[in-house]
C-alpha atoms as a PDB file:
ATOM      1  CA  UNK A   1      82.293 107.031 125.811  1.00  0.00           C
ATOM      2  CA  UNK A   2      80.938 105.213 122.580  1.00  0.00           C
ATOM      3  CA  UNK A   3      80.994 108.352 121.049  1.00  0.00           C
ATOM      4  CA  UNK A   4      84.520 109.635 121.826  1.00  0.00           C
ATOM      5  CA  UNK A   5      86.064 106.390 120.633  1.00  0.00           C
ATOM      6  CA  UNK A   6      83.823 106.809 116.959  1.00  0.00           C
ATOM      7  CA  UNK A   7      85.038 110.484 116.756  1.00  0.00           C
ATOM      8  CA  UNK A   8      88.950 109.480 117.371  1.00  0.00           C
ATOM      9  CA  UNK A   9      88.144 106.542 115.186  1.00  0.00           C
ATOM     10  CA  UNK A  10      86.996 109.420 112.421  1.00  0.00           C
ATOM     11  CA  UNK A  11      89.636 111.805 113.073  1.00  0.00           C
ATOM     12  CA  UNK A  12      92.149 108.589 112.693  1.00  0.00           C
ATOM     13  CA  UNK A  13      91.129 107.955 109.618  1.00  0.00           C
ATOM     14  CA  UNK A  14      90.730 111.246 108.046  1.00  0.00           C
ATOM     15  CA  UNK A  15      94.193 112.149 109.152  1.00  0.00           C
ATOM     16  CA  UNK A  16      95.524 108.699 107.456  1.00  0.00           C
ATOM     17  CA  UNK A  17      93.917 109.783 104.208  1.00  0.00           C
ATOM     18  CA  UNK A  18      95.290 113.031 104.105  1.00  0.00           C
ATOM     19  CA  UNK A  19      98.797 111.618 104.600  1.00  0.00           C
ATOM     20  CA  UNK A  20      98.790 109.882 101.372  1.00  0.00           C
ATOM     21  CA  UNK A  21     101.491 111.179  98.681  1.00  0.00           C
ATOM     22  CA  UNK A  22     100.089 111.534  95.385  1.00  0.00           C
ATOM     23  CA  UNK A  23     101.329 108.788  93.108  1.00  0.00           C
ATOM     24  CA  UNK A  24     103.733 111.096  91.294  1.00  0.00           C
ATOM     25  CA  UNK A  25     104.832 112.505  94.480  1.00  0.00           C
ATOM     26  CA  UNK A  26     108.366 112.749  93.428  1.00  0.00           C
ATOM     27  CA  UNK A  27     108.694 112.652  89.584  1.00  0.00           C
ATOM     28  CA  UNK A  28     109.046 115.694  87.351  1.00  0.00           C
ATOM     29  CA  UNK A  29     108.576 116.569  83.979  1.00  0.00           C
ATOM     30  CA  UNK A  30     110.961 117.932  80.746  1.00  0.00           C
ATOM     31  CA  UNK A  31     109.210 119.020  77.778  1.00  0.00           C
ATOM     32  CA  UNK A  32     110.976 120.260  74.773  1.00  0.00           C
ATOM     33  CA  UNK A  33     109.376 121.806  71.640  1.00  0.00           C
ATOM     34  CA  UNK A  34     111.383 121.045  68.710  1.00  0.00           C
ATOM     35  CA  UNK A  35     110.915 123.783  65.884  1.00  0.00           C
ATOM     36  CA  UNK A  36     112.293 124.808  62.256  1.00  0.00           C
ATOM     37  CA  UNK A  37     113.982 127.987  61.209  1.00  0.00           C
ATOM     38  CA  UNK A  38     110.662 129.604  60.760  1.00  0.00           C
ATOM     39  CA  UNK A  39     109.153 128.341  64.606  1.00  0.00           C
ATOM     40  CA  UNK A  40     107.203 125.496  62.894  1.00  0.00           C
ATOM     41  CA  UNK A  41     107.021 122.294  65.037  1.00  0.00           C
ATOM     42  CA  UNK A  42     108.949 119.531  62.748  1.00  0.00           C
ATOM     43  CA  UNK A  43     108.637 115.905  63.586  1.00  0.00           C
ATOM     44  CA  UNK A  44     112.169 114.305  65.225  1.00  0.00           C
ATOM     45  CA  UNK A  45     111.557 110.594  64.468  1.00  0.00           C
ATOM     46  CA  UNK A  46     115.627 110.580  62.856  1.00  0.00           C
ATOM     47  CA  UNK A  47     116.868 113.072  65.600  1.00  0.00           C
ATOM     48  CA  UNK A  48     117.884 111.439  69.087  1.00  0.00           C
ATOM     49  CA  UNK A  49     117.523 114.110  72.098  1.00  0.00           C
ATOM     50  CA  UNK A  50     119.085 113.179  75.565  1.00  0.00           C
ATOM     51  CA  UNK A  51     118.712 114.610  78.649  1.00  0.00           C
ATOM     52  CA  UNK A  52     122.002 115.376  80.207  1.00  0.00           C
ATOM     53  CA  UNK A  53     123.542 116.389  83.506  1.00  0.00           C
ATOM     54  CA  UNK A  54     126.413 118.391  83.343  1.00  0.00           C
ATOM     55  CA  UNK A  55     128.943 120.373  86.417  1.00  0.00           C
ATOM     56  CA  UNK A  56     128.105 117.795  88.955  1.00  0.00           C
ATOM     57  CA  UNK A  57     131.879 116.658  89.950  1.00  0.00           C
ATOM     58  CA  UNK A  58     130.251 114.669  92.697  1.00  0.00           C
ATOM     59  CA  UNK A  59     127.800 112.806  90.941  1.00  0.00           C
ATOM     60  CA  UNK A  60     129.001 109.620  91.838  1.00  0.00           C
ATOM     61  CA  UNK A  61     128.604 110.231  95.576  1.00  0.00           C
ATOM     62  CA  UNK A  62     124.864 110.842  94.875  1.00  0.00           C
ATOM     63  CA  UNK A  63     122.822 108.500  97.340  1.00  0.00           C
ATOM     64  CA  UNK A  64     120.189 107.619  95.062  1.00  0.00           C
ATOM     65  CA  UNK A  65     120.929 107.576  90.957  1.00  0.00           C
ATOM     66  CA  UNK A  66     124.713 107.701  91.362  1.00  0.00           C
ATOM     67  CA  UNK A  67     126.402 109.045  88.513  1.00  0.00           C
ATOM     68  CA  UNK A  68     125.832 111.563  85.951  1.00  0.00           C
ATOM     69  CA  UNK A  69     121.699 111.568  84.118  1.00  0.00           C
ATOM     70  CA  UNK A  70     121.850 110.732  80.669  1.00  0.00           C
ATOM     71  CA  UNK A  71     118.108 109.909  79.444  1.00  0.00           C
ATOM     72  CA  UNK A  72     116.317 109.894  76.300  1.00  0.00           C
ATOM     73  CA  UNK A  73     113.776 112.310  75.176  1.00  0.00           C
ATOM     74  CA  UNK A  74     110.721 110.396  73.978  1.00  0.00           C
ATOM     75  CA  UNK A  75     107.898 110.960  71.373  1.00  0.00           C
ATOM     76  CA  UNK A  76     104.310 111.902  72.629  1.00  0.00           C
ATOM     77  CA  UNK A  77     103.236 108.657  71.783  1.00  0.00           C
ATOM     78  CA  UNK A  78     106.337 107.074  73.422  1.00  0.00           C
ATOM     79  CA  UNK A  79     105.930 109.004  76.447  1.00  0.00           C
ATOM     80  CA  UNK A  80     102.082 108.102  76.763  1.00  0.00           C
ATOM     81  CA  UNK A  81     103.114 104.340  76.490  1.00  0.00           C
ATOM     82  CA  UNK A  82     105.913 104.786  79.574  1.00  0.00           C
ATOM     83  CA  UNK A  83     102.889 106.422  81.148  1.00  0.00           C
ATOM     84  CA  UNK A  84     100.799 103.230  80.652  1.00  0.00           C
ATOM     85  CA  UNK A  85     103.929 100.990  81.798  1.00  0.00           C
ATOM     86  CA  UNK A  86     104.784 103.109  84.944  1.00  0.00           C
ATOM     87  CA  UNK A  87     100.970 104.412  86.321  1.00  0.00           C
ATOM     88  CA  UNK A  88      99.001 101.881  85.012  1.00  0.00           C
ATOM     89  CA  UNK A  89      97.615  99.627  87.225  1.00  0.00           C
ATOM     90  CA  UNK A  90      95.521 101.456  89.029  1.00  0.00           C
ATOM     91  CA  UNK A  91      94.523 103.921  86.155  1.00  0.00           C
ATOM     92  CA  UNK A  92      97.252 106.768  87.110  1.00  0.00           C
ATOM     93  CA  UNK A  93      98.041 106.732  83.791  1.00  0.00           C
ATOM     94  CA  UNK A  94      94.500 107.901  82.666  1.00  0.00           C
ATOM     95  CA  UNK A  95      94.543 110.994  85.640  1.00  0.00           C
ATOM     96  CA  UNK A  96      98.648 111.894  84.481  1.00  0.00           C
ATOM     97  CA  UNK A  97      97.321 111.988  80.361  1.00  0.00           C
ATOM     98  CA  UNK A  98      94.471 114.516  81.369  1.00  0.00           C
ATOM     99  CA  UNK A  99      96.153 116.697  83.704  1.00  0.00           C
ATOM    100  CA  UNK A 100      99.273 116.910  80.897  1.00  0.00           C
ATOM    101  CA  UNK A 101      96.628 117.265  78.180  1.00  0.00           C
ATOM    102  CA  UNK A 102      94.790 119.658  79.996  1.00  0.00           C
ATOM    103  CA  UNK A 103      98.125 121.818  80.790  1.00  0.00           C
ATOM    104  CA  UNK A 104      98.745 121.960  76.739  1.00  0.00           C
ATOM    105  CA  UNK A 105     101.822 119.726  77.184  1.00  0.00           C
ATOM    106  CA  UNK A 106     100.908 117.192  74.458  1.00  0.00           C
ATOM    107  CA  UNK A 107     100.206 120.567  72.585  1.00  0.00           C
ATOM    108  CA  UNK A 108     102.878 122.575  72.967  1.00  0.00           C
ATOM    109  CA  UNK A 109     106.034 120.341  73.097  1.00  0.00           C
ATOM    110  CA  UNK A 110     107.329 117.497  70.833  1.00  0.00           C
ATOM    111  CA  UNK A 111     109.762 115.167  73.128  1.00  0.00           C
ATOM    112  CA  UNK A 112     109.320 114.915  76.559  1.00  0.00           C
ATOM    113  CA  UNK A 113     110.687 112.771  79.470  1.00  0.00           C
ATOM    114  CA  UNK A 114     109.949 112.050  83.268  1.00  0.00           C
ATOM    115  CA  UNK A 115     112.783 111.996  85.921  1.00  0.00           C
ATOM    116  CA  UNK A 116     112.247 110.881  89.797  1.00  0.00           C
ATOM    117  CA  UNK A 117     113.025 112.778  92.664  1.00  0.00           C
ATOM    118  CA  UNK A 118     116.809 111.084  93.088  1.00  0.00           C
ATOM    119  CA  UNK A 119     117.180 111.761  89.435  1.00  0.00           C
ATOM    120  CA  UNK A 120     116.347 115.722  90.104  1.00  0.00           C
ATOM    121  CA  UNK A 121     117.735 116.292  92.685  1.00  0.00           C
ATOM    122  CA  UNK A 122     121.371 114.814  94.328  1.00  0.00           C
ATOM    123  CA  UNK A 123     121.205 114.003  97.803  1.00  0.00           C
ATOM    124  CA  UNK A 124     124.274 113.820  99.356  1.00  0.00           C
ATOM    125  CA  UNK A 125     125.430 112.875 103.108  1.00  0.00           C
ATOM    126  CA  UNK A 126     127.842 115.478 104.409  1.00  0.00           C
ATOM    127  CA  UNK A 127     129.767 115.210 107.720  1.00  0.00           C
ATOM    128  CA  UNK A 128     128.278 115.863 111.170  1.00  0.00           C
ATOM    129  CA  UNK A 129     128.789 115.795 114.532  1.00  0.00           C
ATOM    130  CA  UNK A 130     125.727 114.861 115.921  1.00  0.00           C
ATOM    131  CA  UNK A 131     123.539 111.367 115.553  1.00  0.00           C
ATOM    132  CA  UNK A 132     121.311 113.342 112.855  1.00  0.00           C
ATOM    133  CA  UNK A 133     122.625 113.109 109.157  1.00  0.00           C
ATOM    134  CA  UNK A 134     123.300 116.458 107.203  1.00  0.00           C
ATOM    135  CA  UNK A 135     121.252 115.607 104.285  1.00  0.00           C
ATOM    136  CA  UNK A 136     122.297 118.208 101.601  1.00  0.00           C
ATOM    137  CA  UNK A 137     120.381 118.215  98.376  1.00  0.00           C
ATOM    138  CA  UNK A 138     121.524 119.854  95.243  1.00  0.00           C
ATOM    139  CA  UNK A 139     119.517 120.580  92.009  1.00  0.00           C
ATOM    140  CA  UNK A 140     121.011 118.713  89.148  1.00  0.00           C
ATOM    141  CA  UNK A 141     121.646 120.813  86.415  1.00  0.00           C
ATOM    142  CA  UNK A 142     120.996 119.642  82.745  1.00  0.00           C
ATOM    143  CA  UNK A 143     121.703 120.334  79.128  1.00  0.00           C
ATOM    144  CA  UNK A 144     119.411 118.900  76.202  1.00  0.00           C
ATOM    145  CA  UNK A 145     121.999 116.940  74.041  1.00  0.00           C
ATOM    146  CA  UNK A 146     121.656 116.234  70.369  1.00  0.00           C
ATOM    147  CA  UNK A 147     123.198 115.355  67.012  1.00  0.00           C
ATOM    148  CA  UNK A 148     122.989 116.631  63.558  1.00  0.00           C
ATOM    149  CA  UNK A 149     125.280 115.353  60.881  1.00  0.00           C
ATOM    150  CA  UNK A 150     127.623 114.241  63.494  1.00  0.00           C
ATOM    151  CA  UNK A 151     127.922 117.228  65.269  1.00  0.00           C
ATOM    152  CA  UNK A 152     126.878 117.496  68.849  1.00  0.00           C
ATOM    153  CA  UNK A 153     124.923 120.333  70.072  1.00  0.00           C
ATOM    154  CA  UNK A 154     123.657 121.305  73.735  1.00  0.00           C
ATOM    155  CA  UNK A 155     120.845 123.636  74.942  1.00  0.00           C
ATOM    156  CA  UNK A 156     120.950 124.302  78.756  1.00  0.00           C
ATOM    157  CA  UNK A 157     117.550 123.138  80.435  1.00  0.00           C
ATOM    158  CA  UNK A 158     116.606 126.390  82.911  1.00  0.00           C
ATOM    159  CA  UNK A 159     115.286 125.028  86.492  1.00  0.00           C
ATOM    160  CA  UNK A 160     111.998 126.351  86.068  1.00  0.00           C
ATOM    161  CA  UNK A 161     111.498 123.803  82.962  1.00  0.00           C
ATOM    162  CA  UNK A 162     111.311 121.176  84.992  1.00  0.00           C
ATOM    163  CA  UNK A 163     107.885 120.719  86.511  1.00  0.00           C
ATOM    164  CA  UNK A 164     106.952 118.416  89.473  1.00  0.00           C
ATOM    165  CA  UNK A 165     104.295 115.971  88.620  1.00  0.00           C
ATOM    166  CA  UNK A 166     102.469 115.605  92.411  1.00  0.00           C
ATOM    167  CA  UNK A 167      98.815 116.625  91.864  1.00  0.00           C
ATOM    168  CA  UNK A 168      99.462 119.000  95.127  1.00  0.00           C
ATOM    169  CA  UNK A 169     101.570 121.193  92.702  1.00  0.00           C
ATOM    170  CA  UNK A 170      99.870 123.761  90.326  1.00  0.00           C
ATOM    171  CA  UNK A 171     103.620 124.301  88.269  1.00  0.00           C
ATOM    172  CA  UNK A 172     101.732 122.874  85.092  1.00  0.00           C
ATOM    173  CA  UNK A 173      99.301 125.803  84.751  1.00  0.00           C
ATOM    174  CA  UNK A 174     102.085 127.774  83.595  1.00  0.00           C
ATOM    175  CA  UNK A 175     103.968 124.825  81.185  1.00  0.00           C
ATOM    176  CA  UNK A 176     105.940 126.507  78.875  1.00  0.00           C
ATOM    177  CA  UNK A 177     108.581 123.727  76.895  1.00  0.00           C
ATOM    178  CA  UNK A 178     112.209 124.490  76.075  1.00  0.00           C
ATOM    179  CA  UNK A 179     111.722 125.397  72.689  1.00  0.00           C
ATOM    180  CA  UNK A 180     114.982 124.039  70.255  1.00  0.00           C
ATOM    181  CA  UNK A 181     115.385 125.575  66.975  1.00  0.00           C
ATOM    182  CA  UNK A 182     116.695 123.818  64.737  1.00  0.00           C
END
């Protein structure tokens, strides 16, 4: 009897620890590689780059992060301090740097940001006639947005360059940025 109770006591446990989301469980990843006329990578210190959503007419019904995504693109060092901010306290931040490091993301691309999962993706609540909600969730589609001597110009972001940050997902072995010539 003292036995079976230890083993479900085991099996308990293990099964709560393998339950556990991955603290990035959720967020995702936009890289872009800004280059010159000749591919070079150029710093962008005077250039702002946004993140924008575009052809989402129901972006305000959007249950989490109403409204159309407009974000800034941050620096390598910026982005490693929002790293610090967000995943620091229990030394996330440390894990996130190294895996991104490791996948040649601080190498290959200039400006990146990080969006959640409401951010990515719009969840909406459609009609139904049962007790169950119809959950429909649509992929947010997005534009990189910048200016050069005042005019605006826009680069669509493919799907596949976003990449989901959960440790669980091997996306990042194949980074490639959205390279920007400009």
């Amino acid at each position: 009897m003292r036995t079976g109770f230890l083993l479900s006591l085991v099996l308990l446990f293990n099964c709560s620890v393998q339950a556990q989301h991955c603290p990035f469980d959720g967020s995702h990843l936009i890289a872009v590689n800004v280059v010159d006329k000749d591919g070079k990578k150029i710093p962008v210190s005077n250039i702002l780059f946004y993140l924008q959503e575009v052809d989402n007419p129901m972006a305000d019904s959007c249950t989490y992060a109403a409204g159309l995504i407009k974000k800034q693109l941050l620096s390598k060092k910026e982005f490693m301090a929002a790293c610090d901010e967000k995943y620091g306290r229990n030394g996330y931040n440390t894990q996130l740097k190294n895996r991104l490091t490791g996948a040649g993301v601080f190498a290959r691309a200039n400006m990146m940001v990080s969006i959640n999962q409401g951010e990515n993706t719009c969840l909406l609540i459609g009609k139904t006639e049962t007790a169950y909600a119809n959950y429909i969730y649509r992929q947010r589609k997005f534009v990189i947005a910048y200016m050069i001597d005042g005019k605006e110009f826009r680069q669509a972001l493919p799907p596949e360059c976003i990449y989901a940050l959960c440790t669980n997902n091997k996306e990042l072995k194949n980074f490639k940025p959205l390279t920007i010539q400009l």
